[in-house]
Protein backbone atom coordinates (compact mmCIF):
# COMPACT_ATOMS: atom_id res chain seq x y z
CA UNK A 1 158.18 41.75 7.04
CA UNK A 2 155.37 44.25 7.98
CA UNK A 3 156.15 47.32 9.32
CA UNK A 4 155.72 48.31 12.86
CA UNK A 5 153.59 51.46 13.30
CA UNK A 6 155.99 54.68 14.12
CA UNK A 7 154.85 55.88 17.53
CA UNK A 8 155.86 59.48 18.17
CA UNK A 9 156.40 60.47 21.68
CA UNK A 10 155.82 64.59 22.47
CA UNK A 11 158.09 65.18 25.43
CA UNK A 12 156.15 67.00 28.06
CA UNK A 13 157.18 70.52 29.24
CA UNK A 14 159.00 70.48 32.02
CA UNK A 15 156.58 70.38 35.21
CA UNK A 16 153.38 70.19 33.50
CA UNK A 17 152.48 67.05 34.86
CA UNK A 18 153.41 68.17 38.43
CA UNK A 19 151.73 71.12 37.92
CA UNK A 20 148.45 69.22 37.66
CA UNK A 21 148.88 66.95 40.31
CA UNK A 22 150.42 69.61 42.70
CA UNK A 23 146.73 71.37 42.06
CA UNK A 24 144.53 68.08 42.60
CA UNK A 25 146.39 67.38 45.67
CA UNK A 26 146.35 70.96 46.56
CA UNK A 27 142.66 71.43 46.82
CA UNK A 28 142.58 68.24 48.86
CA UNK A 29 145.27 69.56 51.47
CA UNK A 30 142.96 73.02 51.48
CA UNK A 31 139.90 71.10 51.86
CA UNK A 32 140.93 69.22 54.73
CA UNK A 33 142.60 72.43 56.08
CA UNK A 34 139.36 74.31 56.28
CA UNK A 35 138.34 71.26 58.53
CA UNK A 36 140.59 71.28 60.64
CA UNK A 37 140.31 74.68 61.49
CA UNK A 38 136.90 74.16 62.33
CA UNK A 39 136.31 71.14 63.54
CA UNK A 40 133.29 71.59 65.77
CA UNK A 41 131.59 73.50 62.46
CA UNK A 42 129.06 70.54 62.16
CA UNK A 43 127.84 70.93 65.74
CA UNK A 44 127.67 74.78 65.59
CA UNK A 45 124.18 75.13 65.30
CA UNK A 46 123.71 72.84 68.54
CA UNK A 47 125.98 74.65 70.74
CA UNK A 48 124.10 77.80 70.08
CA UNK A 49 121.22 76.56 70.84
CA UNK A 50 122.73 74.91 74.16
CA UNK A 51 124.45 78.73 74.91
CA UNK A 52 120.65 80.41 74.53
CA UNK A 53 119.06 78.19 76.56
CA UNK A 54 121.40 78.39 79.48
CA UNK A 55 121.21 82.12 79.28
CA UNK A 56 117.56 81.95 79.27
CA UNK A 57 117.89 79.61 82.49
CA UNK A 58 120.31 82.12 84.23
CA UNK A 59 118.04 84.98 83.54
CA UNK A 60 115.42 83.25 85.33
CA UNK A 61 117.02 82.24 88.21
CA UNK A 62 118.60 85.74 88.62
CA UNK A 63 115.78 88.01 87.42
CA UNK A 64 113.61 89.33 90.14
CA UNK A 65 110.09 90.93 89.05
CA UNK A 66 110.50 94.46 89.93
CA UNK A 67 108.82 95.32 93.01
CA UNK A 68 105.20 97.65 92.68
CA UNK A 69 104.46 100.91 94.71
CA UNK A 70 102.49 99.62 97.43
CA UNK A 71 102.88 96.30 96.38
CA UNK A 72 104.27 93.05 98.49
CA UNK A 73 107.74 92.74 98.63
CA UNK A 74 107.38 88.83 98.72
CA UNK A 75 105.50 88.89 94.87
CA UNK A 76 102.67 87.54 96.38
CA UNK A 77 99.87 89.71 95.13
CA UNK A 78 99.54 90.14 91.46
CA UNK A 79 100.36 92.94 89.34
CA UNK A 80 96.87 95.17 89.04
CA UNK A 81 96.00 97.35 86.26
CA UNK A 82 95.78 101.23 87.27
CA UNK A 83 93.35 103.36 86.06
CA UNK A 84 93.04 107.42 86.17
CA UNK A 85 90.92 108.58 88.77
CA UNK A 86 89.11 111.77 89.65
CA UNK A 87 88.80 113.08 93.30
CA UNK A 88 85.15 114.40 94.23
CA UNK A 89 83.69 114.80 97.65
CA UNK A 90 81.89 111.98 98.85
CA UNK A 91 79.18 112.68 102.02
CA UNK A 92 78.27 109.48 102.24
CA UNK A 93 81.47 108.76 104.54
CA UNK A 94 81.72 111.70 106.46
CA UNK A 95 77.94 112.89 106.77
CA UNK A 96 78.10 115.57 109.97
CA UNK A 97 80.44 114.09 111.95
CA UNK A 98 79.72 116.02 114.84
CA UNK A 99 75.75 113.89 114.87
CA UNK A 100 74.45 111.68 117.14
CA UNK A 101 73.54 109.62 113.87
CA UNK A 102 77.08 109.67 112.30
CA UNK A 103 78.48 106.08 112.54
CA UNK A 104 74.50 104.77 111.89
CA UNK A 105 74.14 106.77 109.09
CA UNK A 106 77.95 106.21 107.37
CA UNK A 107 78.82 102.56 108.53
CA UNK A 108 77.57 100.73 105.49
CA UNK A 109 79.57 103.25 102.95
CA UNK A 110 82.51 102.11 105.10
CA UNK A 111 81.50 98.27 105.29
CA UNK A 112 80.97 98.56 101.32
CA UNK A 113 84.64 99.72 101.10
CA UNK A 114 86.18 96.47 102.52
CA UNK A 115 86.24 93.03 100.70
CA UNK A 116 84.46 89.86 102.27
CA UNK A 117 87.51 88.35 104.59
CA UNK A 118 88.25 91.99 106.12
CA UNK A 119 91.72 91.48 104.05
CA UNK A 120 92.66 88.69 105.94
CA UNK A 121 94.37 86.03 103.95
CA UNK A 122 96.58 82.57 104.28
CA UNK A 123 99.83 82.30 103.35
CA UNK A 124 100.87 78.88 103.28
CA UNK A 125 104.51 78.20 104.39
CA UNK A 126 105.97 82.25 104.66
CA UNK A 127 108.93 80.45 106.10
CA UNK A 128 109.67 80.72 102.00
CA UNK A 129 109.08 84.34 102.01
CA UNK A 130 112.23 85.98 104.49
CA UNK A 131 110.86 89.25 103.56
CA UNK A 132 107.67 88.69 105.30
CA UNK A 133 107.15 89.26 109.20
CA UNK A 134 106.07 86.61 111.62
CA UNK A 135 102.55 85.46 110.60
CA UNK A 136 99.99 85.03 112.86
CA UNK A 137 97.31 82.24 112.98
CA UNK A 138 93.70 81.85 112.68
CA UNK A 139 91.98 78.78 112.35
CA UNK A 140 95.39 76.84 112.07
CA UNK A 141 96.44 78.68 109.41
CA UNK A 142 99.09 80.65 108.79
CA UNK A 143 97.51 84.80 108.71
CA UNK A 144 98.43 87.90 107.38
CA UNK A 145 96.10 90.86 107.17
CA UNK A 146 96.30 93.47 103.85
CA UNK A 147 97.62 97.78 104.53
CA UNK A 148 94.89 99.01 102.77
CA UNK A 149 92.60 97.08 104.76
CA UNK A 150 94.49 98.18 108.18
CA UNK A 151 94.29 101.54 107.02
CA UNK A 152 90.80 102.36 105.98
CA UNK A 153 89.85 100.50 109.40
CA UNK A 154 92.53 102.97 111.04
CA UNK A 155 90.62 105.87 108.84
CA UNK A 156 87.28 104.57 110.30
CA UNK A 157 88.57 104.78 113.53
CA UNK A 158 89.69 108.54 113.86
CA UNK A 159 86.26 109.58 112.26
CA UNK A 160 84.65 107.51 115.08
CA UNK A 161 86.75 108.73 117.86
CA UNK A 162 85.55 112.29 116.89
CA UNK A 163 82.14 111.99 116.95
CA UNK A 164 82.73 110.46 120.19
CA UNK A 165 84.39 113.33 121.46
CA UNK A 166 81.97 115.76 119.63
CA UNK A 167 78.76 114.14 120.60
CA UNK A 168 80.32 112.76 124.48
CA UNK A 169 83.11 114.67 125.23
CA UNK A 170 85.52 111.65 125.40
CA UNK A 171 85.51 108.71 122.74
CA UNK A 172 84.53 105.07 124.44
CA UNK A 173 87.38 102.41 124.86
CA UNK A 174 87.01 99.61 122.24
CA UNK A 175 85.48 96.26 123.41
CA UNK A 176 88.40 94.48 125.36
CA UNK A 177 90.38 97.68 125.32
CA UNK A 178 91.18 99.36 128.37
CA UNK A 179 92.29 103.12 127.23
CA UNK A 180 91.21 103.89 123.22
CA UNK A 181 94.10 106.36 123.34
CA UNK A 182 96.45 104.44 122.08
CA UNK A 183 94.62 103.04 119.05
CA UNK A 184 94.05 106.59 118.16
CA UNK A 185 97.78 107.40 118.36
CA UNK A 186 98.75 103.90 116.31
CA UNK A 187 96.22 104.73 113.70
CA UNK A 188 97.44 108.86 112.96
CA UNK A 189 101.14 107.67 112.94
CA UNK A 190 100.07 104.35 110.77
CA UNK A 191 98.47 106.19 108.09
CA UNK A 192 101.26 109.16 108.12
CA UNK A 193 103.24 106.43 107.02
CA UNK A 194 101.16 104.79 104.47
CA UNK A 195 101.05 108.22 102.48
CA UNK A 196 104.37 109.24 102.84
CA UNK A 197 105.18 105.75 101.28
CA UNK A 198 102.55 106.16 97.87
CA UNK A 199 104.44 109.40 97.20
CA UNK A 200 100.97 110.32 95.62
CA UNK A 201 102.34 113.58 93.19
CA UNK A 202 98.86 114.41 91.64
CA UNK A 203 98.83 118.40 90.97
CA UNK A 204 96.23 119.84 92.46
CA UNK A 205 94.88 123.57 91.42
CA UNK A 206 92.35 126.25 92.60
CA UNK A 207 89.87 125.12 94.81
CA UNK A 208 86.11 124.54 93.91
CA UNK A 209 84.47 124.17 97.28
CA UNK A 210 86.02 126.22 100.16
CA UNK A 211 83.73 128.86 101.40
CA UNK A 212 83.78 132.62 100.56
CA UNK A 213 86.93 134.51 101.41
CA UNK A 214 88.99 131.38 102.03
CA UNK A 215 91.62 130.40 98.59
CA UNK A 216 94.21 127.39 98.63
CA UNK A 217 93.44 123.97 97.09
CA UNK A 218 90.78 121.17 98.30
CA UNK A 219 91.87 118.54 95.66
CA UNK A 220 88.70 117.94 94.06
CA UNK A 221 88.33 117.17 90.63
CA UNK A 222 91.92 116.20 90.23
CA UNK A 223 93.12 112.81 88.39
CA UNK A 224 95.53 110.47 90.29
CA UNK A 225 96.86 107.31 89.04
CA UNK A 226 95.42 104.82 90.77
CA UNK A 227 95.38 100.90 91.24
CA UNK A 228 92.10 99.45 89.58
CA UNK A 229 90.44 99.11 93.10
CA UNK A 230 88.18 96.40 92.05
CA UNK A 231 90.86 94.18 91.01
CA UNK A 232 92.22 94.73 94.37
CA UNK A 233 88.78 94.00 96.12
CA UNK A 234 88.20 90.99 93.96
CA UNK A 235 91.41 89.45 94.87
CA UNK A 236 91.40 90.05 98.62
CA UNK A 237 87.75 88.54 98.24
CA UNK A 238 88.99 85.43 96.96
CA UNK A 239 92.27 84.95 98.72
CA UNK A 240 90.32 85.42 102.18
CA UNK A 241 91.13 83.18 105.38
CA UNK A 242 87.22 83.57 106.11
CA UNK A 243 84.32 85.21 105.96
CA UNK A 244 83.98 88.10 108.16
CA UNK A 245 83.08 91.27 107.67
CA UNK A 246 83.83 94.68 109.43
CA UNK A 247 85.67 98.02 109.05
């Protein structure tokens, strides 16, 4: 009879069978713990995407454009570039303002000041715009006239009103007006206003045309910043109700 083959059996070391096991399923159990912790890891990259874009959203909702000196407080007008600027005399708008010839001989410097549409413009539905006063209306449209407009005409006015009362003694009522007094008196306070409210801080120095014997400051040759007046004349040119003309 053949012999069966001896088969030796090496007992295993106590737990080092569990051992094994107890890692395999051990990395499992930690594998799916890490999960579980962070179960919305997949989608991470979503949400943050979801939280930037609603912050963008509430920024632009909330955000308002911060207002410009002597800008519109209804964000209307654009934002215009400024530019350094020099004060020098000018004769052409003053002339001798105590001559018969003043307003003949100075109206077109003025006229060449203003913008075709004598800063008139339409502003369609300013029921949108709270900030805004009542409009009122020219050719059934909704008007509202520009400040810097309003106050070179009120400029233009005082200068006329004293060659009247140089040259006459008394200045003429306007056409339709009955006593010219009280344009006067609108137009002095008006532009007190208007330059109280630019807050223009320049420094000015020595003077450089005052006559002999007489010191203080005349503001010439001194640089302000400035708005880039030909944007602003370019875009009160196209933005104009109609097409008149006058200072």
């Amino acid at each position: 009879m053949a012999k069966m083959p001896q088969t030796f059996y090496r007992p295993l070391a106590i737990g080092e069978g569990d051992d094994k096991e107890d890692a395999f399923y051990s990395d499992r159990r930690e594998q799916r713990h890490r999960y579980s912790s962070f179960p919305l890891l997949p989608f991470l990259p979503w949400l943050l995407a979801l939280l930037f874009g609603l912050s963008t959203l509430t920024l632009l909702l909330t955000h308002k454009t911060p207002l410009q000196i002597a800008g519109d407080v209804a964000h209307i007008s654009p934002a215009f570039n400024q530019e350094i600027t020099t004060f020098q005399p000018n004769h052409s708008f003053i002339a001798n303002l105590s001559s018969p010839d003043f307003q003949s001989s100075t109206r077109q410097a003025w006229l060449d000041l203003i913008p075709k549409g004598f800063g008139f413009l339409h502003i369609a539905n300013p029921e949108k715009h709270p900030e805004l006063p009542p409009p009122y209306h020219r050719h059934n449209k909704t008007v509202y006239t520009t400040s810097m407009t309003h106050q070179l005409h009120c400029l233009y006015m005082i200068a006329g009103s004293w060659n009247d009362l140089a040259v006459n003694g008394y200045a003429p009522p306007e056409e339709g007006e009955e006593d010219p007094h009280w344009h006067i008196a609108h137009c002095f306070d008006y532009i007190r206003q208007a330059i109280m409210c630019a807050g223009d801080v320049a420094l000015e120095g020595q003077e450089t045309t005052f006559p002999r014997g007489h010191t203080g400051t005349d503001g010439w040759n001194v640089q302000h910043v400035c708005k880039a007046y030909g944007e602003v004349y370019e875009w009160l040119e196209r933005m104009r109700v109609d097409n008149r003309t006058g200072i």
